[in-house]
Protein backbone atom coordinates (compact mmCIF):
# COMPACT_ATOMS: atom_id res chain seq x y z
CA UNK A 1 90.94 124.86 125.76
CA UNK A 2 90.33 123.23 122.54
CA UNK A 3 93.54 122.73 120.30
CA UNK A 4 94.09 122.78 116.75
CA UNK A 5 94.46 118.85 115.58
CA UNK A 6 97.09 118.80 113.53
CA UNK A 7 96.64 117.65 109.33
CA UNK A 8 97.91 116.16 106.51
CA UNK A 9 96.73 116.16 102.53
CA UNK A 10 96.89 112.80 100.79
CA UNK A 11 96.24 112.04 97.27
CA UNK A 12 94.07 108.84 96.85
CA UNK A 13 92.51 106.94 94.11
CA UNK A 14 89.45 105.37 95.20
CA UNK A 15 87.65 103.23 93.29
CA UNK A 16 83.93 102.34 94.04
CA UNK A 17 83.25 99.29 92.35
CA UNK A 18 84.03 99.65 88.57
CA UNK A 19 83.79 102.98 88.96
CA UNK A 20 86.88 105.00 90.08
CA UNK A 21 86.37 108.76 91.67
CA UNK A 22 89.28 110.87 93.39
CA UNK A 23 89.07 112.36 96.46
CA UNK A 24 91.37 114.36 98.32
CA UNK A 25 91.87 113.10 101.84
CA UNK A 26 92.02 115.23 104.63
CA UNK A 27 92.95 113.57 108.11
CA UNK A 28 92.64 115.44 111.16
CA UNK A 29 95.43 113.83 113.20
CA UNK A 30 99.13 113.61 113.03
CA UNK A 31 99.01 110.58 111.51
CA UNK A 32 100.50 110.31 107.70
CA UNK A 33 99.74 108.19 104.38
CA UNK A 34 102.44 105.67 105.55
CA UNK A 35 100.22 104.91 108.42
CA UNK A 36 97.50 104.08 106.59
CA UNK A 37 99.06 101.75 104.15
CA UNK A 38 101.96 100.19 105.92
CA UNK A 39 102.86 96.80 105.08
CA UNK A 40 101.09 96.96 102.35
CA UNK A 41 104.14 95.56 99.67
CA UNK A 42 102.83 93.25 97.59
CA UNK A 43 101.47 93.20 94.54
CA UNK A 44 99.06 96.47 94.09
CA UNK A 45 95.39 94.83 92.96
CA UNK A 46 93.64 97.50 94.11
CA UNK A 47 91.34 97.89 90.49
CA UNK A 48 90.86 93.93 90.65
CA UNK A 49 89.41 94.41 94.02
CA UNK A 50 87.47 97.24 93.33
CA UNK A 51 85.90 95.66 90.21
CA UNK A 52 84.72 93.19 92.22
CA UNK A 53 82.32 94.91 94.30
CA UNK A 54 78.81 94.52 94.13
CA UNK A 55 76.92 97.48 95.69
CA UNK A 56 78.20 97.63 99.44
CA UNK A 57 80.00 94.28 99.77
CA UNK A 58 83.48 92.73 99.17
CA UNK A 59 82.25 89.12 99.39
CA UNK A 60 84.88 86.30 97.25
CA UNK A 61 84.93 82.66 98.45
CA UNK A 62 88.35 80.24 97.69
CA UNK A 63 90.71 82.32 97.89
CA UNK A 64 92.04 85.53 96.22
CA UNK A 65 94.22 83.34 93.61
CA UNK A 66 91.19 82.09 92.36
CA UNK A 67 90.18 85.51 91.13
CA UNK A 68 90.62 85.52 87.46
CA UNK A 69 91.92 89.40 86.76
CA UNK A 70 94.93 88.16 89.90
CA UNK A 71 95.49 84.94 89.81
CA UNK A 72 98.59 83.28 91.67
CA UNK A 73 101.78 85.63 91.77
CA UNK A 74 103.96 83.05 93.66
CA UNK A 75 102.95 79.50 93.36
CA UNK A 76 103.29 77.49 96.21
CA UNK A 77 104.75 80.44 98.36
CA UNK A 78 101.98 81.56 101.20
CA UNK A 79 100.78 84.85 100.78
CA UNK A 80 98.58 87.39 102.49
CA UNK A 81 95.74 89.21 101.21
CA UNK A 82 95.57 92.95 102.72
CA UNK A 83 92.86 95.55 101.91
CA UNK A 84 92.41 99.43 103.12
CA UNK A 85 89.19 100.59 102.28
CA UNK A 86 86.88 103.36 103.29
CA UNK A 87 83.43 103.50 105.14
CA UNK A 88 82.16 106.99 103.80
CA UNK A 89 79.16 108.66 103.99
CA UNK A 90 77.49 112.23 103.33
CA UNK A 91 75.87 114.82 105.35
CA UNK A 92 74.06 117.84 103.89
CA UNK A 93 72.19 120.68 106.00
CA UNK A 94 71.15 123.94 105.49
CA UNK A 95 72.07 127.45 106.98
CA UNK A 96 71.38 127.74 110.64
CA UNK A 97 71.36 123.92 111.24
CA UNK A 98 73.53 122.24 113.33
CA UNK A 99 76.55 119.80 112.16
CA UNK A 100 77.05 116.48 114.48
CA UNK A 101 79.49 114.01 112.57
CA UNK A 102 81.19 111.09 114.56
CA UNK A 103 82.92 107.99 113.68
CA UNK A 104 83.57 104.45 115.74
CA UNK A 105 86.10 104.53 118.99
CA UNK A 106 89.62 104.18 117.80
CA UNK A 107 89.07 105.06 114.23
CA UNK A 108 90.24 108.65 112.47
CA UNK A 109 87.72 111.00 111.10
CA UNK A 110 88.70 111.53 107.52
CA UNK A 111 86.96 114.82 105.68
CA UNK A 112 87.12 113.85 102.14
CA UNK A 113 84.86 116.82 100.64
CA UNK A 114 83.17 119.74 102.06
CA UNK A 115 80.68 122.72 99.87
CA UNK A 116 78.83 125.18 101.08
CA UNK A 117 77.08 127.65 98.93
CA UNK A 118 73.74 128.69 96.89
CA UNK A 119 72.30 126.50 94.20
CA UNK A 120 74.88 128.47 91.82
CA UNK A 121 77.79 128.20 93.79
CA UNK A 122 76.73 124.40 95.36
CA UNK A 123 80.82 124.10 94.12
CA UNK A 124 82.56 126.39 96.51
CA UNK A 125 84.79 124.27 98.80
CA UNK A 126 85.36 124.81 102.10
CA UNK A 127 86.97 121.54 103.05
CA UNK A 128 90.28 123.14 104.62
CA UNK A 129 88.08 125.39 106.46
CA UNK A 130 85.91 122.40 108.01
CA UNK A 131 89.10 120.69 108.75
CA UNK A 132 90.59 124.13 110.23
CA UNK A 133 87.31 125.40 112.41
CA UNK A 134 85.09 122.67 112.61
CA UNK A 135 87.26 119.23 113.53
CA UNK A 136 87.38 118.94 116.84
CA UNK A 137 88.97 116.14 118.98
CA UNK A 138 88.08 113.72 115.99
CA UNK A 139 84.61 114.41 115.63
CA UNK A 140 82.54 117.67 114.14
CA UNK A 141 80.04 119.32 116.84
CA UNK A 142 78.60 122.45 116.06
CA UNK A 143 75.35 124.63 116.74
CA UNK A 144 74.09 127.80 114.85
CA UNK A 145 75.11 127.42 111.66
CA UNK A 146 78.43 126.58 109.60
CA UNK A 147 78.55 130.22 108.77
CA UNK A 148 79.42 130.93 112.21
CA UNK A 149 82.51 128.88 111.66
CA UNK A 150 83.68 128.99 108.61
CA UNK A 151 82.24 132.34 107.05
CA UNK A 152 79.48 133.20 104.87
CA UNK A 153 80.53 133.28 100.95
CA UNK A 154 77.05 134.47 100.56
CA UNK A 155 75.24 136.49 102.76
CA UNK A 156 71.68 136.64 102.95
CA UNK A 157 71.15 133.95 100.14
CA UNK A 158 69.93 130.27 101.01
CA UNK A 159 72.72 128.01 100.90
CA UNK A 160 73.73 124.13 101.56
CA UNK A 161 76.47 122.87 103.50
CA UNK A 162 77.49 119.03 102.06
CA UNK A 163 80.31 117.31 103.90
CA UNK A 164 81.17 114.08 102.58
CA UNK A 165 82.94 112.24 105.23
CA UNK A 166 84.66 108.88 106.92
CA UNK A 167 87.48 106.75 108.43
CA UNK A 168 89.53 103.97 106.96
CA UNK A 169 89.07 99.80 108.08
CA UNK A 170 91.82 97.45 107.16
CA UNK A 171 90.99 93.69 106.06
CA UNK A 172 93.86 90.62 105.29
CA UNK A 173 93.42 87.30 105.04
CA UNK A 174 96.28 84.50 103.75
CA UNK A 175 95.81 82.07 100.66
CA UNK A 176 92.69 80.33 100.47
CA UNK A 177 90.54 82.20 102.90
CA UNK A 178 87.37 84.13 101.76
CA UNK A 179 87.12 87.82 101.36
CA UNK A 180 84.19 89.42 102.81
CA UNK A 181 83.55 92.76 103.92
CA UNK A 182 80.57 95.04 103.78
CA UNK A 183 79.45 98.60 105.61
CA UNK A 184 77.09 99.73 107.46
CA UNK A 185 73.57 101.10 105.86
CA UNK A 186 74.39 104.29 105.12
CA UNK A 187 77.75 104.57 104.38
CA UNK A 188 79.30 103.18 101.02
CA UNK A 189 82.39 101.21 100.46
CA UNK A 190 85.50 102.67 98.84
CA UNK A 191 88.62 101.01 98.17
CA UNK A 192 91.64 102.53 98.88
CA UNK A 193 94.30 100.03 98.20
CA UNK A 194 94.74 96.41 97.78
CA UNK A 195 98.01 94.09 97.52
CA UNK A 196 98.67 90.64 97.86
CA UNK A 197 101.93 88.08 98.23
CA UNK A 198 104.17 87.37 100.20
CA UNK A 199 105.75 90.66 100.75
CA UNK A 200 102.85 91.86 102.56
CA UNK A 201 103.99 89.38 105.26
C-alpha cells in the first residue's frame, strides 16, 4: 500500500544568474532545510555566485578569492568553497494526459510550483495538492488525467497542468581550485546558497 511521504515548506531565495526569483520549496521526504544546507557557515556569497552565471554554467578558474565582488575573507587561512544549487526543470500537459516526473538515484524530488487551470485561471495553484496526491515514493506517476487526482477547479473547460520541478546538487572546492558546474539540457541552474571560509570546514 502506498504511504503518504511525509513534507516540509522551506522558504528559498534563488537566484538565476543576475536575476533572483522565489520559489517555495516543497520536499517530499522527511528531510528538513538543515539538511540541505549543513555545514554551510561561512561567509554567505550566494548573490556573488549567482551573478556569475552565464546561461547554464558555474564555470570560474583560480580560485574563488580571485573573484572580485568576494575576494579573500581570511588571508592565508585555507578555506573551502561550498555551493547548493538546483537542477530544475518544467513540465506542462494538458487534461487527460499523463504526468511521469523522475529525478537521478539518491537525489530528492523537490516540487517547487504546480498550476492547473484555464487560460484565465493558468494561476490557480495546486502545488500542496501535487505534493499530497501525486508524489509518490520520490517520483510523480500518473495516468488519466491530474483531475483524477487532484480535482477539477474547472469542469468541462480546457485547462493546463504546469509543474515546475527538481532536486538539489551540492559542489565545494578549497582555495585555489576552479569552480565549474553546469546541468543537464533541459533543466536550468538555480542557486540556492553559497558560502565560503574556513568555517565551512
Amino acid at each position: 500500500m502506498l504511504t503518504r511521504l511525509a513534507l516540509f515548506v522551506a522558504m528559498l531565495t534563488i537566484s538565476v544568474a543576475a536575476r533572483p526569483q522565489a520559489f517555495n520549496i516543497e520536499m517530499a521526504d522527511g528531510s528538513n532545510e538543515a539538511v540541505i544546507f549543513e555545514s554551510m557557515n561561512g561567509m554567505d556569497v550566494t548573490k556573488q555566485i549567482a551573478d556569475i552565471v552565464v546561461g547554464n554554467t558555474l564555470s570560474h578558474f583560480g580560485g574563488v578569492h580571485t573573484i572580485p565582488t568576494i575576494g579573500d575573507p581570511e588571508y592565508g587561512v585555507p578555506k573551502k568553497f561550498i555551493l547548493t544549487y538546483g537542477v530544475v526543470s518544467e513540465f506542462t500537459c494538458k487534461d487527460y494526459q499523463p504526468v511521469h516526473i523522475s529525478v537521478p538515484a539518491g537525489r530528492q524530488l523537490i516540487v517547487f510550483s504546480a498550476t492547473y487551470g484555464s487560460p484565465s485561471h493558468s494561476n490557480n495553484d495546486v502545488t500542496r495538492a501535487v505534493i499530497n496526491n501525486l508524489v509518490k515514493y520520490n517520483a510523480i506517476d500518473h495516468e488519466g488525467g491530474v483531475h483524477t487526482a487532484i480535482g477539477d477547479p474547472e469542469v468541462g473547460v480546457p485547462k493546463t497542468f504546469r509543474l515546475v520541478y527538481g532536486y538539489s546538487e551540492r559542489f565545494t572546492c578549497s582555495d585555489y581550485q576552479p569552480v565549474v558546474v553546469s546541468v543537464e539540457m533541459g533543466f536550468s541552474l538555480h542557486v540556492f546558497r553559497a558560502t565560503y571560509g574556513s568555517a565551512n570546514y
